[in-house]
N, C-alpha and C. Protein backbone atom coordinates (compact mmCIF):
# COMPACT_ATOMS: atom_id res chain seq x y z
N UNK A 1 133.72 97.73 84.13
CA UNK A 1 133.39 98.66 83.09
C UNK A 1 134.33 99.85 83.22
N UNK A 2 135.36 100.45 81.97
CA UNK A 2 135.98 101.32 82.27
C UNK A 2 135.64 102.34 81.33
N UNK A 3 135.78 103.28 81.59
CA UNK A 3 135.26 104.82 81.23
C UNK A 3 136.82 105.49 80.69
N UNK A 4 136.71 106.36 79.31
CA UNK A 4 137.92 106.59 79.46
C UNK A 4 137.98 108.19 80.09
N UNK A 5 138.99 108.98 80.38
CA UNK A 5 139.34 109.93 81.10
C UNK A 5 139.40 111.16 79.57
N UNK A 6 139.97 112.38 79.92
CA UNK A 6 140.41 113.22 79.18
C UNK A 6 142.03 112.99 78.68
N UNK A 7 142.70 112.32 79.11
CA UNK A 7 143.98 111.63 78.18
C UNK A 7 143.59 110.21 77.16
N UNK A 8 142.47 109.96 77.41
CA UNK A 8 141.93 108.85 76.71
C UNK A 8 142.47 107.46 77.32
N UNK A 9 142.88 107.80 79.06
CA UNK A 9 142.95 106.15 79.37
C UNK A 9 142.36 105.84 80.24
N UNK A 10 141.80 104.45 80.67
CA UNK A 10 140.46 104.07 80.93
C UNK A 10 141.02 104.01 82.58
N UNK A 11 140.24 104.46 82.97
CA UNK A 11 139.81 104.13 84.87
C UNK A 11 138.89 102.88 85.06
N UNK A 12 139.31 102.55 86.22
CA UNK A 12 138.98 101.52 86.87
C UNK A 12 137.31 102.42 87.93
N UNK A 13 136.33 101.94 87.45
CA UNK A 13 134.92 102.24 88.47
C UNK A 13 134.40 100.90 89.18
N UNK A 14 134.59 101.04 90.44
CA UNK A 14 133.94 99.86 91.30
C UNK A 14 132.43 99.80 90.90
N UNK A 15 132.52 98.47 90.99
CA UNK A 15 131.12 98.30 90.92
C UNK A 15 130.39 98.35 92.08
N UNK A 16 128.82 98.63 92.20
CA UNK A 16 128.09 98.63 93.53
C UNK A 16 127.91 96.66 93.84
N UNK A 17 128.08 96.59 95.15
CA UNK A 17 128.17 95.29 95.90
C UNK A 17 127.00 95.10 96.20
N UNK A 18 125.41 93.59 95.90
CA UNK A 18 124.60 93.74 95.44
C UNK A 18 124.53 92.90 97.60
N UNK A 19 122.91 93.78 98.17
CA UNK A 19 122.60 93.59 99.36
C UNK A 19 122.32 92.15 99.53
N UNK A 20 122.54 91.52 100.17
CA UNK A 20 121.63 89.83 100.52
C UNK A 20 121.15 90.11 101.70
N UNK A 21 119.97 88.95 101.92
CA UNK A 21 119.27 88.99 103.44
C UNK A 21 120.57 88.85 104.60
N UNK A 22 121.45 88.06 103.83
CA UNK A 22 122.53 87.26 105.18
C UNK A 22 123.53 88.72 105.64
N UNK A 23 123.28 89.60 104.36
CA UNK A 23 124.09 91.32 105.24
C UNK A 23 123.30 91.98 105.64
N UNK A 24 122.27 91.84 105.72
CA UNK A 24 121.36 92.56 105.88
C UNK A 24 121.66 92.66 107.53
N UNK A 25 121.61 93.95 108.56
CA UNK A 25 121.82 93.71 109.77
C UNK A 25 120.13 93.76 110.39
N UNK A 26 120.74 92.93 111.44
CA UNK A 26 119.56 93.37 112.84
C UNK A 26 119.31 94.25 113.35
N UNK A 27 117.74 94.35 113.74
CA UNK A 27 117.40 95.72 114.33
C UNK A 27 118.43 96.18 115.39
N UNK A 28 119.26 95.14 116.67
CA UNK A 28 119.92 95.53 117.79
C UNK A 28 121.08 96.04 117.08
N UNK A 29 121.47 95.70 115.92
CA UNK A 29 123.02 95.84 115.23
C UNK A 29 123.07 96.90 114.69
N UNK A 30 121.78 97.28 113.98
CA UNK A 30 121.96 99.06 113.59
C UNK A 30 122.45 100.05 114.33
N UNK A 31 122.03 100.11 115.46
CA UNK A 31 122.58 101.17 115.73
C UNK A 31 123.88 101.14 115.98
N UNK A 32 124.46 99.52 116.15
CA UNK A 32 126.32 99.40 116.27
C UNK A 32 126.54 100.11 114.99
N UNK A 33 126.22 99.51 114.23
CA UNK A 33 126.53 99.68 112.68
C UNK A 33 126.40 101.38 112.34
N UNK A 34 124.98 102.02 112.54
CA UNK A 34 125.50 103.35 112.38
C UNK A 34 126.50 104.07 113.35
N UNK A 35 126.63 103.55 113.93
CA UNK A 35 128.16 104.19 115.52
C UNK A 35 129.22 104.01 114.56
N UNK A 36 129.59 103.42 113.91
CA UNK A 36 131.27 102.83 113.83
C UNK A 36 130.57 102.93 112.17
N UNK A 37 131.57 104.47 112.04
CA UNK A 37 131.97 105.20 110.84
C UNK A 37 133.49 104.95 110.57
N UNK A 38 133.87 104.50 109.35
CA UNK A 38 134.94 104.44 109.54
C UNK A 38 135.80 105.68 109.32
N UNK A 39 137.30 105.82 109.49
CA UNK A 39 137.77 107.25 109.43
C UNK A 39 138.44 106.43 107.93
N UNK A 40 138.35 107.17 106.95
CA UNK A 40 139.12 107.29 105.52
C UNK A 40 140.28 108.06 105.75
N UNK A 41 141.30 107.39 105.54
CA UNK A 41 142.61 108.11 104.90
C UNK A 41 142.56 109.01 103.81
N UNK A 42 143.44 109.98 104.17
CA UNK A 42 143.34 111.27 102.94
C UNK A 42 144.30 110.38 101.92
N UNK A 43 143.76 110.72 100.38
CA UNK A 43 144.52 110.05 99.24
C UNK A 43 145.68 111.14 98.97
N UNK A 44 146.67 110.69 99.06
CA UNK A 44 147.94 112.06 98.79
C UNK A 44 147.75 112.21 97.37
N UNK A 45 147.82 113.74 97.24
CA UNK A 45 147.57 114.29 95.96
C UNK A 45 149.08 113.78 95.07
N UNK A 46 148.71 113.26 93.78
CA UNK A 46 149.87 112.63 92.72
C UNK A 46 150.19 114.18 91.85
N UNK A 47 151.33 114.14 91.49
CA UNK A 47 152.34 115.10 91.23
C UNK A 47 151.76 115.53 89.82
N UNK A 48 151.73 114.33 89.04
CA UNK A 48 151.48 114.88 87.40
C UNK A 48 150.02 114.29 87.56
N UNK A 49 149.81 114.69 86.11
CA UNK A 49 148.25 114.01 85.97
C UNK A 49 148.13 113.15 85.02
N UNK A 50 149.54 112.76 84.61
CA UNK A 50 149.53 110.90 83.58
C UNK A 50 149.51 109.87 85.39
N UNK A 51 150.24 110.26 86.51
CA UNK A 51 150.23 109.09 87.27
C UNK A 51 148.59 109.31 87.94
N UNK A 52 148.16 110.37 87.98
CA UNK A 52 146.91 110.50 88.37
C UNK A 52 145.56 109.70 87.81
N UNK A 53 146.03 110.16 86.80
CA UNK A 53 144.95 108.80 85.68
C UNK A 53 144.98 107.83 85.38
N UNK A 54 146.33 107.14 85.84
CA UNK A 54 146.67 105.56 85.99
C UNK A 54 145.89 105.06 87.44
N UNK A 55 146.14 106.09 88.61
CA UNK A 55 146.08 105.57 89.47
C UNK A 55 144.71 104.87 90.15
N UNK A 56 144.48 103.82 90.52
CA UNK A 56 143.13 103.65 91.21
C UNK A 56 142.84 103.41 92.47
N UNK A 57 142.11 104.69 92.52
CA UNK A 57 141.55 104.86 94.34
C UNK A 57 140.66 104.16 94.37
N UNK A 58 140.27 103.09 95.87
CA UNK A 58 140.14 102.06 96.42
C UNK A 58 138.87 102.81 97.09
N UNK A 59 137.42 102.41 97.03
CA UNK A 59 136.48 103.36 98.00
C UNK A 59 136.20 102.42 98.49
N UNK A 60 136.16 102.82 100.28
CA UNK A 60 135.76 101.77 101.29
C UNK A 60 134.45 101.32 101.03
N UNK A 61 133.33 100.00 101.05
CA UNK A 61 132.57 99.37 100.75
C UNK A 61 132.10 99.43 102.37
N UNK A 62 131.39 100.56 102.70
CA UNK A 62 130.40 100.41 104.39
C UNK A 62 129.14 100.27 103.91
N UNK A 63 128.39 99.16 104.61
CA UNK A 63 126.56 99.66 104.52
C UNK A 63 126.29 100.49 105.79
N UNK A 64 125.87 101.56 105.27
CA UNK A 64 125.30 102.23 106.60
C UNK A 64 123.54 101.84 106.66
N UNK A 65 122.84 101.92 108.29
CA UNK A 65 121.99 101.94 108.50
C UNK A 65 121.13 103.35 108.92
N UNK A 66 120.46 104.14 107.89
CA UNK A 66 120.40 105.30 108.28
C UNK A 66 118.47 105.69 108.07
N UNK A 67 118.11 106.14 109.60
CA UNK A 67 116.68 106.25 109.04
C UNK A 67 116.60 107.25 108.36
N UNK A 68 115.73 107.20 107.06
CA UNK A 68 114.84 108.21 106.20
C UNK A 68 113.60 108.45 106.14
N UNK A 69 113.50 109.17 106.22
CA UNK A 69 111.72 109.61 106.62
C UNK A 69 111.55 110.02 105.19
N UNK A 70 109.72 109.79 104.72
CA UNK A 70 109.21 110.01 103.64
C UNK A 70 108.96 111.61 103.79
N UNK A 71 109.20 112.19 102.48
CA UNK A 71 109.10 113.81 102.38
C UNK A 71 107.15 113.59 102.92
N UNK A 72 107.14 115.16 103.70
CA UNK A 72 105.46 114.75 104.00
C UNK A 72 104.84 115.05 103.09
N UNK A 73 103.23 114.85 103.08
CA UNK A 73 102.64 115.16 101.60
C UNK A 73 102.04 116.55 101.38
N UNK A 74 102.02 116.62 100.83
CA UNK A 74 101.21 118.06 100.40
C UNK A 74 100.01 117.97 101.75
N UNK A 75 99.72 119.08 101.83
CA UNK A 75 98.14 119.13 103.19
C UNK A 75 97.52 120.55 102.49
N UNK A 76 96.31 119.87 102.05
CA UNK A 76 95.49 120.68 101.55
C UNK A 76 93.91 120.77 102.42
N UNK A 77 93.27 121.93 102.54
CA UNK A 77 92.36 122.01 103.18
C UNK A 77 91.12 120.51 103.94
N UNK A 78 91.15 119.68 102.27
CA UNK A 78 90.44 118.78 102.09
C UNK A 78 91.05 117.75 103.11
N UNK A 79 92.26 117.60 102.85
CA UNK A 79 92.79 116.52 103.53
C UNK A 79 92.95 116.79 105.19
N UNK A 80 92.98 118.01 105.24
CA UNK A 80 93.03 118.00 106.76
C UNK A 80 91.96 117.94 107.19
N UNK A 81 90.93 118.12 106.54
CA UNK A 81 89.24 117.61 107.16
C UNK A 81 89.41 116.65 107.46
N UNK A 82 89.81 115.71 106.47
CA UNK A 82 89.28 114.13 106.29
C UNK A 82 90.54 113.66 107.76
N UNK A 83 91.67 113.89 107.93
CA UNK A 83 92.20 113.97 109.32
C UNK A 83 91.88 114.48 110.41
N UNK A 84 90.92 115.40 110.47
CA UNK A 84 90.33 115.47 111.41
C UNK A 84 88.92 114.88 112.24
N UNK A 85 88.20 114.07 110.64
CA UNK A 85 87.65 113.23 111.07
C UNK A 85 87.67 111.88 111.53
N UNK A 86 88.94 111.36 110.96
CA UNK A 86 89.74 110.48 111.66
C UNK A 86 90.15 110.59 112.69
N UNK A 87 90.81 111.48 113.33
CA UNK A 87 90.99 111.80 114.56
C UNK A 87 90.04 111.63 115.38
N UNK A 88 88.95 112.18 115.34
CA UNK A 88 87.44 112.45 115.84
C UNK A 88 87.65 111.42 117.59
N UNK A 89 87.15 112.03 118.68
CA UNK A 89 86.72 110.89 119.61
C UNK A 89 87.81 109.93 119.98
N UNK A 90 88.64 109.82 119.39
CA UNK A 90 90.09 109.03 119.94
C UNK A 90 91.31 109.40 120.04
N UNK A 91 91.16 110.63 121.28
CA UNK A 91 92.31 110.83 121.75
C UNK A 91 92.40 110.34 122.89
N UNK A 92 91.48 109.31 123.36
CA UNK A 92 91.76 108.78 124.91
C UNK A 92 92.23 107.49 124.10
N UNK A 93 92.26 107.07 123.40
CA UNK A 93 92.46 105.43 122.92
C UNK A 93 93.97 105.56 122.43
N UNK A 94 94.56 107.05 121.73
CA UNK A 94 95.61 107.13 121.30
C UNK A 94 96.17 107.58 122.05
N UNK A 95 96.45 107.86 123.19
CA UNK A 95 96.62 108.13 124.75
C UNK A 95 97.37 106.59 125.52
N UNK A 96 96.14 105.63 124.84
CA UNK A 96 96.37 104.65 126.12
C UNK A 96 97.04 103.78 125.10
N UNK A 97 97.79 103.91 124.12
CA UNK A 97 98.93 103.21 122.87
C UNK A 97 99.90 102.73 123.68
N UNK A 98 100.66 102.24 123.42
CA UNK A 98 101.67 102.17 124.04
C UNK A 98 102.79 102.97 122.97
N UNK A 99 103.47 103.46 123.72
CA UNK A 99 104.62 104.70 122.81
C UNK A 99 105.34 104.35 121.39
N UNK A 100 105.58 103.12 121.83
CA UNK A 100 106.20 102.71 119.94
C UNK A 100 104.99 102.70 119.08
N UNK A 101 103.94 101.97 119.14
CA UNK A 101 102.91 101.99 118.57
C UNK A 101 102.53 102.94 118.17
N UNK A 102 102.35 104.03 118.86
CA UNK A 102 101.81 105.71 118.44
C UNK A 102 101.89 106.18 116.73
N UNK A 103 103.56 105.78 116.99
CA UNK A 103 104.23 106.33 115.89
C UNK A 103 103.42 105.30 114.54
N UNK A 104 103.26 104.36 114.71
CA UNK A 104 103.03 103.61 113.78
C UNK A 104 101.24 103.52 113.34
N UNK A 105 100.48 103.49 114.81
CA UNK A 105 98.99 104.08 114.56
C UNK A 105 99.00 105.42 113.34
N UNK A 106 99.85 106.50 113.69
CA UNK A 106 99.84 107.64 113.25
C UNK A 106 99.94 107.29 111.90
N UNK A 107 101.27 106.80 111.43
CA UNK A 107 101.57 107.04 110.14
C UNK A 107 100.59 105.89 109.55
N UNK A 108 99.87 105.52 110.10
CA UNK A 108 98.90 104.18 109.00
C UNK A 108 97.02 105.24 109.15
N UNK A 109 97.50 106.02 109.79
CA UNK A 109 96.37 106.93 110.08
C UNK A 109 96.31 107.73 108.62
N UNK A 110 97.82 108.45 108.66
CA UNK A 110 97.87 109.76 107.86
C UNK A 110 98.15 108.85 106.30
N UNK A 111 97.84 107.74 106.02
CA UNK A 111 98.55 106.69 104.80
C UNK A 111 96.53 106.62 104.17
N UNK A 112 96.18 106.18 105.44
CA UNK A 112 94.46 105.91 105.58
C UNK A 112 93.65 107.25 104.93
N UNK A 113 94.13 108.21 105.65
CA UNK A 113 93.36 109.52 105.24
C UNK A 113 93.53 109.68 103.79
N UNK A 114 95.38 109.67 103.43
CA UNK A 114 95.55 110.71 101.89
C UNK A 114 94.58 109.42 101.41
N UNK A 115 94.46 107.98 101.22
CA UNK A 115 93.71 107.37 100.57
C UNK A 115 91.94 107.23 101.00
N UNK A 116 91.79 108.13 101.73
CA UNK A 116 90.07 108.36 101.59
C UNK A 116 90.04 110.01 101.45
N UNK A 117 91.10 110.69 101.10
CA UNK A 117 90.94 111.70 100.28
C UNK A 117 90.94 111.16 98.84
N UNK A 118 90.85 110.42 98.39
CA UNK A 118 91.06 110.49 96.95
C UNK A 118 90.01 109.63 96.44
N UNK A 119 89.60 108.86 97.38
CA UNK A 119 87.80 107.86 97.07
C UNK A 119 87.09 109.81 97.25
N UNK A 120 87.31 110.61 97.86
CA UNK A 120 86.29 111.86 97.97
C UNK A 120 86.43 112.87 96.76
N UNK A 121 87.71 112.73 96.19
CA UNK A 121 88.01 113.47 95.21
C UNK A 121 87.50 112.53 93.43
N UNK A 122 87.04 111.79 93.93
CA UNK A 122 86.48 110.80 92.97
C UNK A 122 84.82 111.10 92.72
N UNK A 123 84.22 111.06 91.66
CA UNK A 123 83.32 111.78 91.09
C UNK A 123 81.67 110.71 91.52
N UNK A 124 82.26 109.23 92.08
CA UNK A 124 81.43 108.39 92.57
C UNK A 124 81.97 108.36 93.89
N UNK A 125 81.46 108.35 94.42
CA UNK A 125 81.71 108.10 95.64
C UNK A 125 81.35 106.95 96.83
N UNK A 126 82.29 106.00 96.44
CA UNK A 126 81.47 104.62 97.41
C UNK A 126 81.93 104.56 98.69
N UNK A 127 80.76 104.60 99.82
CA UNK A 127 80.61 104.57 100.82
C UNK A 127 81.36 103.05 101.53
N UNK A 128 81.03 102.25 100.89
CA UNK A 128 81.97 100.90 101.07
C UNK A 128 83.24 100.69 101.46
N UNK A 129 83.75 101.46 100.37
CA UNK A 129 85.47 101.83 100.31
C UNK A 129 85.91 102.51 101.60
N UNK A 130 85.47 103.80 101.35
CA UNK A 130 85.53 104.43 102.20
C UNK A 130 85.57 103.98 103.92
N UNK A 131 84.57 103.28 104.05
CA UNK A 131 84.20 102.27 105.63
C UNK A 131 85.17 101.23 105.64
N UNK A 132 85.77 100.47 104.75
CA UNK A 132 86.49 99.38 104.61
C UNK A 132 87.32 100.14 105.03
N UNK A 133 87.91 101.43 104.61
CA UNK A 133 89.71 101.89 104.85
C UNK A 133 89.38 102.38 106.05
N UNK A 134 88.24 103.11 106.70
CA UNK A 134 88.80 103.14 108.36
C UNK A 134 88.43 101.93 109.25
N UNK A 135 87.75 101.27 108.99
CA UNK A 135 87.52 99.47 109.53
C UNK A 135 88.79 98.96 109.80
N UNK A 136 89.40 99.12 108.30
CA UNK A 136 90.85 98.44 108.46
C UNK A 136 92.00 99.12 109.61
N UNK A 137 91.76 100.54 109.32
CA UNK A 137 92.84 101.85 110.11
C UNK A 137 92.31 101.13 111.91
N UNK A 138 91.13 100.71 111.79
CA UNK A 138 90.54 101.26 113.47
C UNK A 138 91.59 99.96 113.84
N UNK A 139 90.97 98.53 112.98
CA UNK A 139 91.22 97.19 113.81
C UNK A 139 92.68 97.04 113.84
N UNK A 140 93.61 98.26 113.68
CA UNK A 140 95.30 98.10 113.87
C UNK A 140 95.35 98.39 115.92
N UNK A 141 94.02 99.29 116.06
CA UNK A 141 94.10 99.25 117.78
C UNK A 141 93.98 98.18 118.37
N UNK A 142 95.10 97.63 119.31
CA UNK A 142 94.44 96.70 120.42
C UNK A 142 93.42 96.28 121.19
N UNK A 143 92.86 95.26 121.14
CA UNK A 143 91.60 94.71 122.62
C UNK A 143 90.62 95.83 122.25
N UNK A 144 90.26 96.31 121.33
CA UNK A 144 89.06 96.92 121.02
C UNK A 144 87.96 96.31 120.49
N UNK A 145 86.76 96.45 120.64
CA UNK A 145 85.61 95.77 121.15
C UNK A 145 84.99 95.93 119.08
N UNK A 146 84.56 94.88 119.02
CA UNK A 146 84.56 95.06 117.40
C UNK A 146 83.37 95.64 117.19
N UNK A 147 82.31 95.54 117.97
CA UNK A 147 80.95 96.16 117.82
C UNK A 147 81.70 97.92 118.22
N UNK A 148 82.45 98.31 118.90
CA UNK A 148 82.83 99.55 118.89
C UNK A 148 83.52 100.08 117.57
N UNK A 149 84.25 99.22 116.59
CA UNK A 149 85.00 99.81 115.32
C UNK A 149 83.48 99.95 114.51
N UNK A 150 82.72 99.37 114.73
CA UNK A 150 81.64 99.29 113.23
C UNK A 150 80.75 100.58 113.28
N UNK A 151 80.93 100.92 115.03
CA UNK A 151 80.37 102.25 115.40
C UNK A 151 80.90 103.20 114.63
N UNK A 152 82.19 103.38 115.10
CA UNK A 152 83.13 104.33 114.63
C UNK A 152 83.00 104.19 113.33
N UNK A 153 83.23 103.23 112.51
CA UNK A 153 83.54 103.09 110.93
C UNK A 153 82.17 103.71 110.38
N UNK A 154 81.07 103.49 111.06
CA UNK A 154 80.19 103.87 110.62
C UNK A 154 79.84 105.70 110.65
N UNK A 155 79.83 105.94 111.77
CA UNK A 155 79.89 107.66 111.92
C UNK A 155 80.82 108.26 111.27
N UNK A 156 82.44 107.63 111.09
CA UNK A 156 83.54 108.56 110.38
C UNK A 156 82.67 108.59 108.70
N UNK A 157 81.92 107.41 108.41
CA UNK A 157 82.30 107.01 106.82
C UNK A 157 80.59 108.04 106.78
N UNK A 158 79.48 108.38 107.45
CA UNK A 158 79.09 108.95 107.11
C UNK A 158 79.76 110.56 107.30
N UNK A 159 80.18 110.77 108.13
CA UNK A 159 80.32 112.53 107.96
C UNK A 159 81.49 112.21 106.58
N UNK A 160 82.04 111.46 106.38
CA UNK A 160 83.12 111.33 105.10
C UNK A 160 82.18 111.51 103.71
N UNK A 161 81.13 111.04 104.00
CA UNK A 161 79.72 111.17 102.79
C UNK A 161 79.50 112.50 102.45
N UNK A 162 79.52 112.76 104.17
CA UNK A 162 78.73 114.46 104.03
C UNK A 162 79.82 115.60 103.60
N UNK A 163 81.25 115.31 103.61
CA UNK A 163 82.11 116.08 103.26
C UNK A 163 82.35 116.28 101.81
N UNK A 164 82.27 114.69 101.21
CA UNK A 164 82.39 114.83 99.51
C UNK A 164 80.94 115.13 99.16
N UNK A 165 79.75 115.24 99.81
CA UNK A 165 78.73 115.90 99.18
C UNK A 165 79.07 117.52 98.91
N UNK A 166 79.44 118.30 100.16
CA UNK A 166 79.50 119.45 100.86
C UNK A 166 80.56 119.82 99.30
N UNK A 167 81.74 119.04 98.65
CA UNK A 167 82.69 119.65 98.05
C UNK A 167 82.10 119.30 96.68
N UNK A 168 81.24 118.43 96.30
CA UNK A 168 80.35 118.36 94.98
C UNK A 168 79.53 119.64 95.10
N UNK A 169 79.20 119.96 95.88
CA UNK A 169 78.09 120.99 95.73
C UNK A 169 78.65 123.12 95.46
N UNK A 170 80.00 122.40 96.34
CA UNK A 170 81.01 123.57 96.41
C UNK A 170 81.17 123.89 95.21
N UNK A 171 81.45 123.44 94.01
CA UNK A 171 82.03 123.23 92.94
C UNK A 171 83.00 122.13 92.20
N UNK A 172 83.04 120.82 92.80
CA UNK A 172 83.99 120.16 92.51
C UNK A 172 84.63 119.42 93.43
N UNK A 173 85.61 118.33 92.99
CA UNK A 173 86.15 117.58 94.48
C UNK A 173 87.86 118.26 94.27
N UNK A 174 88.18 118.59 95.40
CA UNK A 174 89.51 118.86 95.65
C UNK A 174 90.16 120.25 95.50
């Protein structure tokens, strides 16, 4: 597809090169892959600007592997309740994680919460839902005793009752 310029002659635009599984790299290869940047040659500046607009610069084609983190979410009073009742009683269990895991308990924690903030900000409020999403959050822990999650699911999802009562009565949810 060529675009024309301000002399009215058309440039050459690379097209984007479409990902497959087979480029796709391995977890051990990323970090080769983000190491080895390549160095680009400077393009020597062209004299006039008819050979300038003929000319077509060549852009190197690298996939980089680069982590991005999700922007965090808004934290509003409500929601840090409802994280703190999640939290509740398991800081010896998130203690005894093993270190990669942490990271990943956490963020399925704080994924769990914004979505039982929003069953609370909801004008019905089902207790069901609510117990299902930390049931699900608890049974991501290891070798934990299942009569112990139904405990837990059960005490978080009532004080979770008593919080969207507490904010109906306040004036409103959220």
């Amino acid at each position: 597809m060529d675009e024309p310029n301000q002399d009215g002659k058309n440039l050459e635009i690379p097209k984007p090169v479409p990902v497959t599984p087979e480029m796709a790299p391995v977890p051990e290869q990323a970090a080769e892959l983000s190491a080895e940047v390549p160095q680009v040659e400077p393009v020597p500046v062209r004299e006039t600007a008819e050979a300038e607009a003929t000319a077509v610069i060549e852009v190197p084609r690298v996939m980089s592997v680069a982590k991005t983190e999700a922007a965090p979410a808004p934290y509003d009073p409500t929601t840090m309740k409802v994280e703190r009742v999640l939290e509740a009683d398991l800081w010896d269990i998130y203690i005894g994680l093993p270190e990669d895991f942490r990271a990943i308990f956490l963020s399925l924690g704080q994924t769990t919460a914004l979505a039982i903030r929003a069953q609370i900000a909801m004008t019905h409020v089902r207790a069901s839902r609510i117990h299902d999403l930390v049931h699900k959050w608890l049974k991501k822990i290891p070798g934990v005793n299942e009569f112990f999650l139904l405990q837990e699911s059960k005490i978080k999802t009532d004080q979770f009752m008593r919080l969207a009562a507490w904010l109906l009565t306040r004036g409103g949810h959220g």
